[in-house]
PDBML (XML) file of the C-alpha atoms, coordinates in Angstrom:
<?xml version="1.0" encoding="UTF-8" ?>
<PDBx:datablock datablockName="MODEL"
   xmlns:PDBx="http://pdbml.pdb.org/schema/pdbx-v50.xsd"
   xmlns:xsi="http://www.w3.org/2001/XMLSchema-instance"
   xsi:schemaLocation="http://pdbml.pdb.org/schema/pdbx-v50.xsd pdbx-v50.xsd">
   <PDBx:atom_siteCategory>
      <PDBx:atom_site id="1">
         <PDBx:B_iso_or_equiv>0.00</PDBx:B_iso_or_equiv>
         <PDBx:Cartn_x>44.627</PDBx:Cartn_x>
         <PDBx:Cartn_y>12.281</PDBx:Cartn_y>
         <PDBx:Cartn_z>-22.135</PDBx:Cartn_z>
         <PDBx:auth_asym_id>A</PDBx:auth_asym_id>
         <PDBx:auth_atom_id>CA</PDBx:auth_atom_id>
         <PDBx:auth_comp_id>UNK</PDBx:auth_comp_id>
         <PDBx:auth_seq_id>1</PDBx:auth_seq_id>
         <PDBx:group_PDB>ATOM</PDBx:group_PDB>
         <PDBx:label_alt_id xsi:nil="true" />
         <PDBx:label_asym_id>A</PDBx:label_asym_id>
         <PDBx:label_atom_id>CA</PDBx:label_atom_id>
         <PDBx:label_comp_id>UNK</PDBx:label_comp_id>
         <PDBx:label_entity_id>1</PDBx:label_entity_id>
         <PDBx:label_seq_id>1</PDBx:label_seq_id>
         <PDBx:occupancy>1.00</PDBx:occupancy>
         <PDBx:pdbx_PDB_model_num>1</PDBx:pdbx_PDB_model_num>
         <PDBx:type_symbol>C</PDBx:type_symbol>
      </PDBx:atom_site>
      <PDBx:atom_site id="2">
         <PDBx:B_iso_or_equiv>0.00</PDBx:B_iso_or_equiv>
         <PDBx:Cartn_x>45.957</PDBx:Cartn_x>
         <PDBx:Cartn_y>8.723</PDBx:Cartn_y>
         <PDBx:Cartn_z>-20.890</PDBx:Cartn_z>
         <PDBx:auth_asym_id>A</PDBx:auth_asym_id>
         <PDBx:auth_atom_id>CA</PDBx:auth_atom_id>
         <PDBx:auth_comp_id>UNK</PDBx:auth_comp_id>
         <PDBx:auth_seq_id>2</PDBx:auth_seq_id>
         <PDBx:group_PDB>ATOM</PDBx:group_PDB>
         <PDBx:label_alt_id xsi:nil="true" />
         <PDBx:label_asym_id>A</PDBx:label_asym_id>
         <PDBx:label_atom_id>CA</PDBx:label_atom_id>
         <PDBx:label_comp_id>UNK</PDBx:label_comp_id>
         <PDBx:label_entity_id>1</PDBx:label_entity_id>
         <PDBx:label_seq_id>2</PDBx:label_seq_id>
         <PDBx:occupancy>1.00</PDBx:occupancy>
         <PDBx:pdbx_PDB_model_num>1</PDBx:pdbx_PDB_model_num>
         <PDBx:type_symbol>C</PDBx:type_symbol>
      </PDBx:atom_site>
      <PDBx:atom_site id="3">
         <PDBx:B_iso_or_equiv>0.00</PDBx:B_iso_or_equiv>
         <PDBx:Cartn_x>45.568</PDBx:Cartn_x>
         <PDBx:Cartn_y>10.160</PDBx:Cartn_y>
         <PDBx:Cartn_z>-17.317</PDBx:Cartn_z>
         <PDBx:auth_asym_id>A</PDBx:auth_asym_id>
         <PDBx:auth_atom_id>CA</PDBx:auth_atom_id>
         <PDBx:auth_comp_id>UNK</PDBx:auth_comp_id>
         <PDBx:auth_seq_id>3</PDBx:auth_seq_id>
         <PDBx:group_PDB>ATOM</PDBx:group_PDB>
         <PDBx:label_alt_id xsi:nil="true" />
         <PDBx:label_asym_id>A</PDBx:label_asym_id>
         <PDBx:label_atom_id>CA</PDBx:label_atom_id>
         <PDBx:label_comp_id>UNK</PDBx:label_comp_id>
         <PDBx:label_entity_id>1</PDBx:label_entity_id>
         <PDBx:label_seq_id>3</PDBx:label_seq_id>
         <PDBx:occupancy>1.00</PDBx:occupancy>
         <PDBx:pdbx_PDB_model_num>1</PDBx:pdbx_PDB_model_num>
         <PDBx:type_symbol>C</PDBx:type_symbol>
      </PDBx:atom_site>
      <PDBx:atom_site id="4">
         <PDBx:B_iso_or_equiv>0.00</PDBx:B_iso_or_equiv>
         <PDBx:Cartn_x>44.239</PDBx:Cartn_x>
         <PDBx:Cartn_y>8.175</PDBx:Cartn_y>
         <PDBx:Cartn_z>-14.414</PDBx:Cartn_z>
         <PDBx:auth_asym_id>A</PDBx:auth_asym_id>
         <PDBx:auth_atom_id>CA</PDBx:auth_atom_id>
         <PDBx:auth_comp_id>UNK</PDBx:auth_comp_id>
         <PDBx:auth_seq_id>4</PDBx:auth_seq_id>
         <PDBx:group_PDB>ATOM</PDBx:group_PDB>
         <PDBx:label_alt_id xsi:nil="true" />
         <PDBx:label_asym_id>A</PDBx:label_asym_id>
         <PDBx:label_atom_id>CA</PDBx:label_atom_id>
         <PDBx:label_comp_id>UNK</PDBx:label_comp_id>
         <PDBx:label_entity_id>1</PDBx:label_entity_id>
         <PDBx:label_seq_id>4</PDBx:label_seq_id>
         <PDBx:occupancy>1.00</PDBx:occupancy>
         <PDBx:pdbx_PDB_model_num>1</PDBx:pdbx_PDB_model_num>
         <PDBx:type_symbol>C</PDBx:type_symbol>
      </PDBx:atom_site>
      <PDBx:atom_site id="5">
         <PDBx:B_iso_or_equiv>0.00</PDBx:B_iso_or_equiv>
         <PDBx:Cartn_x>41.000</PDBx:Cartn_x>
         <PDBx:Cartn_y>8.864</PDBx:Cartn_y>
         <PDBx:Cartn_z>-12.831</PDBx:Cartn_z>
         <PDBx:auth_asym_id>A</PDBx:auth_asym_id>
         <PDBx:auth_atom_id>CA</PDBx:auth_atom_id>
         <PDBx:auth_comp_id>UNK</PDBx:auth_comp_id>
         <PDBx:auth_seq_id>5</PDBx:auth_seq_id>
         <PDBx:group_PDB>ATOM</PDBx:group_PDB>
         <PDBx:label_alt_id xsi:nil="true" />
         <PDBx:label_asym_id>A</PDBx:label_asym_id>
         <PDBx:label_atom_id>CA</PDBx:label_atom_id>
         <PDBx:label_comp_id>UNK</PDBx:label_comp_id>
         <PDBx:label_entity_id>1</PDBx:label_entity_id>
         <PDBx:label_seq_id>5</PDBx:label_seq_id>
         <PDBx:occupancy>1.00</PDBx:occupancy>
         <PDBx:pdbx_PDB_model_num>1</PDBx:pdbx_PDB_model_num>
         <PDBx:type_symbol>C</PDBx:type_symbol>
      </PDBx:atom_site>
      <PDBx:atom_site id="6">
         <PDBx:B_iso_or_equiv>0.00</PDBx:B_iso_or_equiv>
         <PDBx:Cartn_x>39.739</PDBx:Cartn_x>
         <PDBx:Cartn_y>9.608</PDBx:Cartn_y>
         <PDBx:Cartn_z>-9.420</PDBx:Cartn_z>
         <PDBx:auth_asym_id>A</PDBx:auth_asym_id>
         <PDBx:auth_atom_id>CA</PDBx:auth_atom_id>
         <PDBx:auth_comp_id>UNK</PDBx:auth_comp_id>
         <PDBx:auth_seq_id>6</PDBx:auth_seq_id>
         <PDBx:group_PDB>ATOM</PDBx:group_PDB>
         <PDBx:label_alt_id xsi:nil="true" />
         <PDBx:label_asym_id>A</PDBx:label_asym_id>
         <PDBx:label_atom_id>CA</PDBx:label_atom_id>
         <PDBx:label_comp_id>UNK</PDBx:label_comp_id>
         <PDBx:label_entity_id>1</PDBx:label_entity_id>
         <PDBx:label_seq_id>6</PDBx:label_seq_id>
         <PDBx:occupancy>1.00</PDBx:occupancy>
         <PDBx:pdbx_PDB_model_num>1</PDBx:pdbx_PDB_model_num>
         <PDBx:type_symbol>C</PDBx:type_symbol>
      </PDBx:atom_site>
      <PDBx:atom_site id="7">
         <PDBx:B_iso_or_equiv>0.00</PDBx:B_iso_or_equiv>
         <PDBx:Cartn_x>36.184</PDBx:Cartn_x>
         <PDBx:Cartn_y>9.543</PDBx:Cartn_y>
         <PDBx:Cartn_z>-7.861</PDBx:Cartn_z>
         <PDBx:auth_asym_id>A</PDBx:auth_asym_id>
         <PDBx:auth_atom_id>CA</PDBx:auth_atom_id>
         <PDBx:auth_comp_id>UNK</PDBx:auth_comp_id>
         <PDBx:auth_seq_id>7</PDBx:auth_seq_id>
         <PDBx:group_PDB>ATOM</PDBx:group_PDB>
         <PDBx:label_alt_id xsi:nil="true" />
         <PDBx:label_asym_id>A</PDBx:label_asym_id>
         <PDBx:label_atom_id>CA</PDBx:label_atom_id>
         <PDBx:label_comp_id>UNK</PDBx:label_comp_id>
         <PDBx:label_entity_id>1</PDBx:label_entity_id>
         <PDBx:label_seq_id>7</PDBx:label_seq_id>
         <PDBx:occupancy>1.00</PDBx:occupancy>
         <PDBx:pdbx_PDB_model_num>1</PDBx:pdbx_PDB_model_num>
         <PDBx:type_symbol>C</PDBx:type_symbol>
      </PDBx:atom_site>
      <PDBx:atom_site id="8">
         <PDBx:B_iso_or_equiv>0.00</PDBx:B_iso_or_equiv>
         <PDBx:Cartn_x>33.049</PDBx:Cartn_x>
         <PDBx:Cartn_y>7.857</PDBx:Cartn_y>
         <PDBx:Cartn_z>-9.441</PDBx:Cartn_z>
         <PDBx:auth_asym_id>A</PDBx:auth_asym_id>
         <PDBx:auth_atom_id>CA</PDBx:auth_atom_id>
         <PDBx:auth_comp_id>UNK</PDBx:auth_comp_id>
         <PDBx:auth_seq_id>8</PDBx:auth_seq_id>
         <PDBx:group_PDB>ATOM</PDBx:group_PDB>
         <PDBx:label_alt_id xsi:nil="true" />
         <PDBx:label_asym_id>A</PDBx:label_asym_id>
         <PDBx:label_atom_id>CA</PDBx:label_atom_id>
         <PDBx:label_comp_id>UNK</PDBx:label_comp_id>
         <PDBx:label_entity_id>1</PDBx:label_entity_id>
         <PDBx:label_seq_id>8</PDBx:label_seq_id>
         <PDBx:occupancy>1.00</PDBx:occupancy>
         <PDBx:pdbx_PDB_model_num>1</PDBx:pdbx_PDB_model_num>
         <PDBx:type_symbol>C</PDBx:type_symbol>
      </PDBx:atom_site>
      <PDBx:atom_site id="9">
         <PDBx:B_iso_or_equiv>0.00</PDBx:B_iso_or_equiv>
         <PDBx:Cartn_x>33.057</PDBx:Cartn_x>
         <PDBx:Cartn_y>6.819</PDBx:Cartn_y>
         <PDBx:Cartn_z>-12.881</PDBx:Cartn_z>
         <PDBx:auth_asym_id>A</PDBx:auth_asym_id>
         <PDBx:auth_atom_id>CA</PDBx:auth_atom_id>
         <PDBx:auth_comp_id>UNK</PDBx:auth_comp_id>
         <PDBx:auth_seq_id>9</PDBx:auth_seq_id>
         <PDBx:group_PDB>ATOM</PDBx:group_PDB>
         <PDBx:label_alt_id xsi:nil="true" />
         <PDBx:label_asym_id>A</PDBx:label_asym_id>
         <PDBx:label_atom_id>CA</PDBx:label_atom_id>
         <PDBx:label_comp_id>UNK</PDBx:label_comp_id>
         <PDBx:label_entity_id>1</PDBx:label_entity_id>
         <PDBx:label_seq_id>9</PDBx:label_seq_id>
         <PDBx:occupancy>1.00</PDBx:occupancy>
         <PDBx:pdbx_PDB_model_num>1</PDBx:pdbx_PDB_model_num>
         <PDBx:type_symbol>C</PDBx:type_symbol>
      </PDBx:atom_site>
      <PDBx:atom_site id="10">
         <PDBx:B_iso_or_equiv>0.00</PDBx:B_iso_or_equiv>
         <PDBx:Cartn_x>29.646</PDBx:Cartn_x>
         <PDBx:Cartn_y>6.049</PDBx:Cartn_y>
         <PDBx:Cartn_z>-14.546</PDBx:Cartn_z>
         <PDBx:auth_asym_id>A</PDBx:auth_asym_id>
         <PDBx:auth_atom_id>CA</PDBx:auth_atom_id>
         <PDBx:auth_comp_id>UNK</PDBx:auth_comp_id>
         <PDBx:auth_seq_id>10</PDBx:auth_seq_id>
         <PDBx:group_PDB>ATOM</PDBx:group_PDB>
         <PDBx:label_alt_id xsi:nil="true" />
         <PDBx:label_asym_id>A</PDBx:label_asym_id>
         <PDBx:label_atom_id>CA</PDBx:label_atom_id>
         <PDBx:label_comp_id>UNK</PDBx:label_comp_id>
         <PDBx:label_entity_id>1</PDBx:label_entity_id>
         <PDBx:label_seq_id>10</PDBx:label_seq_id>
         <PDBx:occupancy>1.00</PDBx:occupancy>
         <PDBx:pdbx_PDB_model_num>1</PDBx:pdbx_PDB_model_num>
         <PDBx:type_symbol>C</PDBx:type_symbol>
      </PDBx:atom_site>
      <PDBx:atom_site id="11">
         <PDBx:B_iso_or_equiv>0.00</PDBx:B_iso_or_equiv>
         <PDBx:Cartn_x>30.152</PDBx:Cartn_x>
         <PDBx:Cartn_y>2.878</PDBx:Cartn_y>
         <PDBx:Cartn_z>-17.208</PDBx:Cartn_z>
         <PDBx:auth_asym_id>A</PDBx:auth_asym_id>
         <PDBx:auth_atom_id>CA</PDBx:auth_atom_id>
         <PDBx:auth_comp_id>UNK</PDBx:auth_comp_id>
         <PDBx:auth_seq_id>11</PDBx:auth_seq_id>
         <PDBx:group_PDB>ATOM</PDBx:group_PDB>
         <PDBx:label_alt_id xsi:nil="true" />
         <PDBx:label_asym_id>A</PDBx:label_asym_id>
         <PDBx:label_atom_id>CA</PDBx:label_atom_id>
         <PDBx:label_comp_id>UNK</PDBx:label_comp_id>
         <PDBx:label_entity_id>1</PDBx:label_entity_id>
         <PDBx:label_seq_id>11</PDBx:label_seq_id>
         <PDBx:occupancy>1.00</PDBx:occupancy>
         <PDBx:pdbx_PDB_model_num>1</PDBx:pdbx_PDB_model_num>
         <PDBx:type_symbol>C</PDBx:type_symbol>
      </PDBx:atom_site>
      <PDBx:atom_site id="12">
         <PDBx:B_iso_or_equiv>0.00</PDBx:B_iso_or_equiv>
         <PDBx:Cartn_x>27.611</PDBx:Cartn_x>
         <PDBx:Cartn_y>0.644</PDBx:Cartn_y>
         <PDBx:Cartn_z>-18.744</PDBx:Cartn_z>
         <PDBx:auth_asym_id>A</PDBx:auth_asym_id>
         <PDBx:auth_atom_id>CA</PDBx:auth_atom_id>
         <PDBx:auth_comp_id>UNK</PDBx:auth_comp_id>
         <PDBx:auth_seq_id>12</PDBx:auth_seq_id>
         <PDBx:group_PDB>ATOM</PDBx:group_PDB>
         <PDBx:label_alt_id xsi:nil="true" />
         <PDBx:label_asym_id>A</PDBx:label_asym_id>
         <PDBx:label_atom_id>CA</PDBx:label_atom_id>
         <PDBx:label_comp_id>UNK</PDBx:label_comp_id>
         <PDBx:label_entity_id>1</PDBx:label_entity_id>
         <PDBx:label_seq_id>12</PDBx:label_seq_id>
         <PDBx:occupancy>1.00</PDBx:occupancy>
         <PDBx:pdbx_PDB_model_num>1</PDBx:pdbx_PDB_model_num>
         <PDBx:type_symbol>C</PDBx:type_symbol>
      </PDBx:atom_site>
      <PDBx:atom_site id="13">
         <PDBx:B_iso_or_equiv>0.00</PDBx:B_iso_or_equiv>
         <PDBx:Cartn_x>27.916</PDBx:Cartn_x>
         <PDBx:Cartn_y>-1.635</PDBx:Cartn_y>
         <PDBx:Cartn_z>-15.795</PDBx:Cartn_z>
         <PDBx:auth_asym_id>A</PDBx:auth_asym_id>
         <PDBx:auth_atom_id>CA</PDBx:auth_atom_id>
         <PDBx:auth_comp_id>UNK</PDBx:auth_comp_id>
         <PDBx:auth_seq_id>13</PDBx:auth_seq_id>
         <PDBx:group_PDB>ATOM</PDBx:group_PDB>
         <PDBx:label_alt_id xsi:nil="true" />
         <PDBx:label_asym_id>A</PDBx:label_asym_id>
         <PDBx:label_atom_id>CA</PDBx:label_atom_id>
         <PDBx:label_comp_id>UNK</PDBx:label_comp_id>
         <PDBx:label_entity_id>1</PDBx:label_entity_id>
         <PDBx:label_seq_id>13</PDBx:label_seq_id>
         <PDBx:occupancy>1.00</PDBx:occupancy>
         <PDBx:pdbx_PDB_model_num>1</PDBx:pdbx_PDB_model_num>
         <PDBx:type_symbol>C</PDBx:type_symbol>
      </PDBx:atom_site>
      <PDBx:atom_site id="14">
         <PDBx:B_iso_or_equiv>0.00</PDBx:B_iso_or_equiv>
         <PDBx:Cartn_x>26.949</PDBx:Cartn_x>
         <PDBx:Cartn_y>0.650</PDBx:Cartn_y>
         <PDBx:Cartn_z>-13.363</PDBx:Cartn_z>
         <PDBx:auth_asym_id>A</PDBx:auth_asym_id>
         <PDBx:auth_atom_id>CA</PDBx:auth_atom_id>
         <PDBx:auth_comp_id>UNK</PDBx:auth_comp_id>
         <PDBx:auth_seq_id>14</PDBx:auth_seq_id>
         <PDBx:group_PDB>ATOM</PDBx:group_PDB>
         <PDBx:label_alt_id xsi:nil="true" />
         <PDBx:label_asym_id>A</PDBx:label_asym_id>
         <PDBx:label_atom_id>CA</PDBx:label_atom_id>
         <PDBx:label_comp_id>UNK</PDBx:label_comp_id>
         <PDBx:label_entity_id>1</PDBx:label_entity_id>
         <PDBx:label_seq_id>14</PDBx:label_seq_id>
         <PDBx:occupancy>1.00</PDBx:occupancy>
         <PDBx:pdbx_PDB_model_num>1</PDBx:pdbx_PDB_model_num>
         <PDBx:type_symbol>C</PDBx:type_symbol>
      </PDBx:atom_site>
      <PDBx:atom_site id="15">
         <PDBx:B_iso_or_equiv>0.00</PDBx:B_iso_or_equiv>
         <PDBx:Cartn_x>28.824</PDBx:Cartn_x>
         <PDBx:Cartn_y>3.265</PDBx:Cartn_y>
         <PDBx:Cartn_z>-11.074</PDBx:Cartn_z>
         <PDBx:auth_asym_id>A</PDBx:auth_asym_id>
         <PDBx:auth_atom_id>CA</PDBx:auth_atom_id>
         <PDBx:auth_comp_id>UNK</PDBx:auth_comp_id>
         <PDBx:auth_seq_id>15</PDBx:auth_seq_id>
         <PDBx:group_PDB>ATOM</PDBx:group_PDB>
         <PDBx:label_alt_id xsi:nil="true" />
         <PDBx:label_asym_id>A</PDBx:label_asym_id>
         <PDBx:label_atom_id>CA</PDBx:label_atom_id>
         <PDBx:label_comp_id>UNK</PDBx:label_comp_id>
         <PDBx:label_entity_id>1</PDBx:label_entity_id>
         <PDBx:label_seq_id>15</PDBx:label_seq_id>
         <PDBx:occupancy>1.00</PDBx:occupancy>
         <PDBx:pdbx_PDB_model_num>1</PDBx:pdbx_PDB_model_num>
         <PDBx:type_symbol>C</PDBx:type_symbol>
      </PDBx:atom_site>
      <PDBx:atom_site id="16">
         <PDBx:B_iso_or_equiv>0.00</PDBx:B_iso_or_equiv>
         <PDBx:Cartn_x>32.346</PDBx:Cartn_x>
         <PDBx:Cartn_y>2.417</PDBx:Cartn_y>
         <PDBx:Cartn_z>-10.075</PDBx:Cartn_z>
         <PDBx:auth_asym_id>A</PDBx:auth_asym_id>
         <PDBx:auth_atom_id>CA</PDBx:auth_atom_id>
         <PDBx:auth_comp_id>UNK</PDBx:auth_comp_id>
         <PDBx:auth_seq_id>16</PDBx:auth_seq_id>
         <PDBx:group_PDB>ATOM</PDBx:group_PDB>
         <PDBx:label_alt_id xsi:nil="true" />
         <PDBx:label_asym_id>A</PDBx:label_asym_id>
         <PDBx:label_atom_id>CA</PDBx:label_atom_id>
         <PDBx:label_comp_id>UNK</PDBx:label_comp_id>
         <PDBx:label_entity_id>1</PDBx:label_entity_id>
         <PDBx:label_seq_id>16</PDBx:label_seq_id>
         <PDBx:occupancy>1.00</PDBx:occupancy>
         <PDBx:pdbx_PDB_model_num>1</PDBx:pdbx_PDB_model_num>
         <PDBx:type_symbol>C</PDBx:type_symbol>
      </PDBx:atom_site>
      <PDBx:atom_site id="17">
         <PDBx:B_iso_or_equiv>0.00</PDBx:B_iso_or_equiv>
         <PDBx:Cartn_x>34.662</PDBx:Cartn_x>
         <PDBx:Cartn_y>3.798</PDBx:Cartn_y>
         <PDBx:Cartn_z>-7.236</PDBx:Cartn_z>
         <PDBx:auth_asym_id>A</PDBx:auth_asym_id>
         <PDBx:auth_atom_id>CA</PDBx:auth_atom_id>
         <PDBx:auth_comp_id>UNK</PDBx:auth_comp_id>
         <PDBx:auth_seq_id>17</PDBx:auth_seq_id>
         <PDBx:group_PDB>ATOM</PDBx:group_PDB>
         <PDBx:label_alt_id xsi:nil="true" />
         <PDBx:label_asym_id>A</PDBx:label_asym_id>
         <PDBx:label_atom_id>CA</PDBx:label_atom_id>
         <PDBx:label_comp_id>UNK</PDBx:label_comp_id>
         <PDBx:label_entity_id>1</PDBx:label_entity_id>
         <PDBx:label_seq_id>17</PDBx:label_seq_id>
         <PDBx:occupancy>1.00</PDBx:occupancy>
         <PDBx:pdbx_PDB_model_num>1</PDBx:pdbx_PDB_model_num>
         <PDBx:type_symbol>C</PDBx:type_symbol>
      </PDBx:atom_site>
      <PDBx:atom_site id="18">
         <PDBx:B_iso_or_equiv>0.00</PDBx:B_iso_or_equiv>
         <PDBx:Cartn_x>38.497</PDBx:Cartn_x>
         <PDBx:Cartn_y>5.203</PDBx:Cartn_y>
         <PDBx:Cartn_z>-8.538</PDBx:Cartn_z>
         <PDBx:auth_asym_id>A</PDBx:auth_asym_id>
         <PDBx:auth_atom_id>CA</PDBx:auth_atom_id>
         <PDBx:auth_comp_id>UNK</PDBx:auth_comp_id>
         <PDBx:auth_seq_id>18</PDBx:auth_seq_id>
         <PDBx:group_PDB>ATOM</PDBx:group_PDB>
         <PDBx:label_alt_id xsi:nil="true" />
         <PDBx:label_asym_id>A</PDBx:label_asym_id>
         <PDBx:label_atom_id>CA</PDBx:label_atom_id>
         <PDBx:label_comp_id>UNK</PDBx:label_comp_id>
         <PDBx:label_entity_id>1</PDBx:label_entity_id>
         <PDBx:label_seq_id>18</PDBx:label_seq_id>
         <PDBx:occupancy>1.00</PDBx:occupancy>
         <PDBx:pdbx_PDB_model_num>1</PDBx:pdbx_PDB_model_num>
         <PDBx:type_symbol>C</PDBx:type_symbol>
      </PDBx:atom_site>
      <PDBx:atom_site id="19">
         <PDBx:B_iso_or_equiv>0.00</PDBx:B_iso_or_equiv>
         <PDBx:Cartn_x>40.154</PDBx:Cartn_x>
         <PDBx:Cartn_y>5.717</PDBx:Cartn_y>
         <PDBx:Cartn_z>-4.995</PDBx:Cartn_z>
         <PDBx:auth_asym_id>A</PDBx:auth_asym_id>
         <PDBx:auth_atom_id>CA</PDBx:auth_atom_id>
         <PDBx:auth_comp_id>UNK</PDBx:auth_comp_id>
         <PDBx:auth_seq_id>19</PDBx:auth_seq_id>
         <PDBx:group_PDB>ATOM</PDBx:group_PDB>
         <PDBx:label_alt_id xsi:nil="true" />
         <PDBx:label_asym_id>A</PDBx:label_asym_id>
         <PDBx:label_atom_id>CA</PDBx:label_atom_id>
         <PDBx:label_comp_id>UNK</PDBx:label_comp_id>
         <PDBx:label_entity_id>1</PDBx:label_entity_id>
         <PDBx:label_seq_id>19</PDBx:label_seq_id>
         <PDBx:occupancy>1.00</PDBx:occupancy>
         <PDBx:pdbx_PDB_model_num>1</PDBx:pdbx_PDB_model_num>
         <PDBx:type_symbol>C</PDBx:type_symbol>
      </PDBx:atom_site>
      <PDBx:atom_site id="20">
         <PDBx:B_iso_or_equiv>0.00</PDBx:B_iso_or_equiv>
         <PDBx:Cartn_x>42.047</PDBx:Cartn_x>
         <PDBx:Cartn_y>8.583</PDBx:Cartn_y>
         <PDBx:Cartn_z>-4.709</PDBx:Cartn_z>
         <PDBx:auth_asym_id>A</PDBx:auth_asym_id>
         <PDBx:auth_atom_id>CA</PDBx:auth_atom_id>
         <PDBx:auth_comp_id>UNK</PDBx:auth_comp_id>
         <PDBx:auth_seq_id>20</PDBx:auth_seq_id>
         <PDBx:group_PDB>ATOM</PDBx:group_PDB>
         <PDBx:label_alt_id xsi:nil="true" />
         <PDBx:label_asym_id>A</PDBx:label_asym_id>
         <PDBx:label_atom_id>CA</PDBx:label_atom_id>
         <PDBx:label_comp_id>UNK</PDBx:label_comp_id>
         <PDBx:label_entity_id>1</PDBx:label_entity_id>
         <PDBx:label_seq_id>20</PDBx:label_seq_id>
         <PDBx:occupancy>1.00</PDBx:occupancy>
         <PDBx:pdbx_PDB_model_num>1</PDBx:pdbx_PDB_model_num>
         <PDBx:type_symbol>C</PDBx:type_symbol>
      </PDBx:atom_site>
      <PDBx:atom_site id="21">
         <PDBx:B_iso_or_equiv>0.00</PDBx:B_iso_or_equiv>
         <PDBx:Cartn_x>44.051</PDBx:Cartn_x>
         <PDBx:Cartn_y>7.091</PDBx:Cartn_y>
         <PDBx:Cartn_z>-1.963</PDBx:Cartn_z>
         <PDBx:auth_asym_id>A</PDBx:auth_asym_id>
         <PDBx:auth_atom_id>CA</PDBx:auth_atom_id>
         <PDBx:auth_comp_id>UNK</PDBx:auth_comp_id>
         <PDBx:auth_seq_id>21</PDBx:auth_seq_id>
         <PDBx:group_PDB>ATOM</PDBx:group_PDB>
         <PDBx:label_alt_id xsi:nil="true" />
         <PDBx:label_asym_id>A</PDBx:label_asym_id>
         <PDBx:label_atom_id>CA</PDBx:label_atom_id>
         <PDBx:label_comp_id>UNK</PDBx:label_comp_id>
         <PDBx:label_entity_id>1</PDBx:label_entity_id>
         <PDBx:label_seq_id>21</PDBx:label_seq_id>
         <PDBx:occupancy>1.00</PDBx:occupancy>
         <PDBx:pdbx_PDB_model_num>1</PDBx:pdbx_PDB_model_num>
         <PDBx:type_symbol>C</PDBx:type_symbol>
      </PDBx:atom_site>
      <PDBx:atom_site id="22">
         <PDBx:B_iso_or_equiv>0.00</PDBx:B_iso_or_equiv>
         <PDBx:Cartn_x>45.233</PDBx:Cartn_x>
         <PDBx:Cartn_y>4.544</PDBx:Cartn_y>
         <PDBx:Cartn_z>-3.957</PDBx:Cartn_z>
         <PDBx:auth_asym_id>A</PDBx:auth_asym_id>
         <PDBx:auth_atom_id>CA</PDBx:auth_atom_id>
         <PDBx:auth_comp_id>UNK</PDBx:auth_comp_id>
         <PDBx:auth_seq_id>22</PDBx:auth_seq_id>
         <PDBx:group_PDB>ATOM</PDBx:group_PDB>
         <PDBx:label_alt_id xsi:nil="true" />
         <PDBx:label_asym_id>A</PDBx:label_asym_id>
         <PDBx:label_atom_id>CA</PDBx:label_atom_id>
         <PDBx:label_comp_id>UNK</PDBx:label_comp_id>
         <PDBx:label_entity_id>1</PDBx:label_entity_id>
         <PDBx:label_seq_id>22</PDBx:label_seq_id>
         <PDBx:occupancy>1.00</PDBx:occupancy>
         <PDBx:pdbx_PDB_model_num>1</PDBx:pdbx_PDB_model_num>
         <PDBx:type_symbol>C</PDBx:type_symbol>
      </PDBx:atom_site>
      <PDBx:atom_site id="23">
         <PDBx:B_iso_or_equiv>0.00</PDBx:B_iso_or_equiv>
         <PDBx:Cartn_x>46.410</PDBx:Cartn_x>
         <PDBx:Cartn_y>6.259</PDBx:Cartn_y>
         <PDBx:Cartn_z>-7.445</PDBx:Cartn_z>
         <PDBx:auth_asym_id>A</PDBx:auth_asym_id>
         <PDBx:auth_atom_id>CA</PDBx:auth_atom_id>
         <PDBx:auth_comp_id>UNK</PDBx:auth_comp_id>
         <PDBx:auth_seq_id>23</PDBx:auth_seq_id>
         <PDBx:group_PDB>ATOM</PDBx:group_PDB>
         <PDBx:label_alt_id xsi:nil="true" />
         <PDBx:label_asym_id>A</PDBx:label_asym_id>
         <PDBx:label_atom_id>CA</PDBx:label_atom_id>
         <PDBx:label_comp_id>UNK</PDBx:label_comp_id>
         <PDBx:label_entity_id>1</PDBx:label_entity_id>
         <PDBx:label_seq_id>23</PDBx:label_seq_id>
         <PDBx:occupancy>1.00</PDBx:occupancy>
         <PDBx:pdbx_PDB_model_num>1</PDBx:pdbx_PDB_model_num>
         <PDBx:type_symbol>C</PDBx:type_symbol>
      </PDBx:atom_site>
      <PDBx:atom_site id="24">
         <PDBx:B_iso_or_equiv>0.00</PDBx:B_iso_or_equiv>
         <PDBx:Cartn_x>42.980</PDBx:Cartn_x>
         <PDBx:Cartn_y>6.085</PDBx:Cartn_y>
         <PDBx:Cartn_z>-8.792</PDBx:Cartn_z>
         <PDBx:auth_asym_id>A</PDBx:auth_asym_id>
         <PDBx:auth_atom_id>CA</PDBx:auth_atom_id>
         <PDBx:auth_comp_id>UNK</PDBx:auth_comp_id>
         <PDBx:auth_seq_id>24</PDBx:auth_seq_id>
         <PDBx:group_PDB>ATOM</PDBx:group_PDB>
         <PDBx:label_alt_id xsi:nil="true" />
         <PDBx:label_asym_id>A</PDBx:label_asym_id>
         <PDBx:label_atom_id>CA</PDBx:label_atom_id>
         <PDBx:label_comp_id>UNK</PDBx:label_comp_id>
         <PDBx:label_entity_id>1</PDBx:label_entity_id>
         <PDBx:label_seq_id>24</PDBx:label_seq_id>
         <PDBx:occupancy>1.00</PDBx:occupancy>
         <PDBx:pdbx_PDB_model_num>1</PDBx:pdbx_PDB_model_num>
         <PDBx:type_symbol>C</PDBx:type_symbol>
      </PDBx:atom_site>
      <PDBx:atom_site id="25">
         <PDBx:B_iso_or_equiv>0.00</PDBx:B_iso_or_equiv>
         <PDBx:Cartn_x>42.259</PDBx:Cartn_x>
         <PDBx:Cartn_y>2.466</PDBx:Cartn_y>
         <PDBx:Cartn_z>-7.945</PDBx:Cartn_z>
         <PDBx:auth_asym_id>A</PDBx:auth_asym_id>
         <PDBx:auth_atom_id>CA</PDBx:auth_atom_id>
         <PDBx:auth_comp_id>UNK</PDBx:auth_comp_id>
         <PDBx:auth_seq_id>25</PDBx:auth_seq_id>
         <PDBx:group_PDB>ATOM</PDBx:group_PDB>
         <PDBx:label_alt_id xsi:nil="true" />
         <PDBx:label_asym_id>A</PDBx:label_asym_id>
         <PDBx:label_atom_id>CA</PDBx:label_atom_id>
         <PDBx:label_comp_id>UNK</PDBx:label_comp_id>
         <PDBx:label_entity_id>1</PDBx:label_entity_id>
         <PDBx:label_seq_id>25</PDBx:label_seq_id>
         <PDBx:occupancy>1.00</PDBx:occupancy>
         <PDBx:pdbx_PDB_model_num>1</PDBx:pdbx_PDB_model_num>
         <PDBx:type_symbol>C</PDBx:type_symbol>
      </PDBx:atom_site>
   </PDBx:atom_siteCategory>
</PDBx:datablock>
């Protein structure tokens, strides 16, 4: 929906972190 996410995001990297704190960061 074009909206920013929060929380851990799985990619095919690995696991990121999306701070909430911080506008999804």
């Amino acid at each position: 929906k074009g909206e920013r996410c929060t929380g851990w995001l799985l990619q095919d990297e690995g696991w990121y972190y999306l701070d909430a704190e911080k506008d999804g960061a």
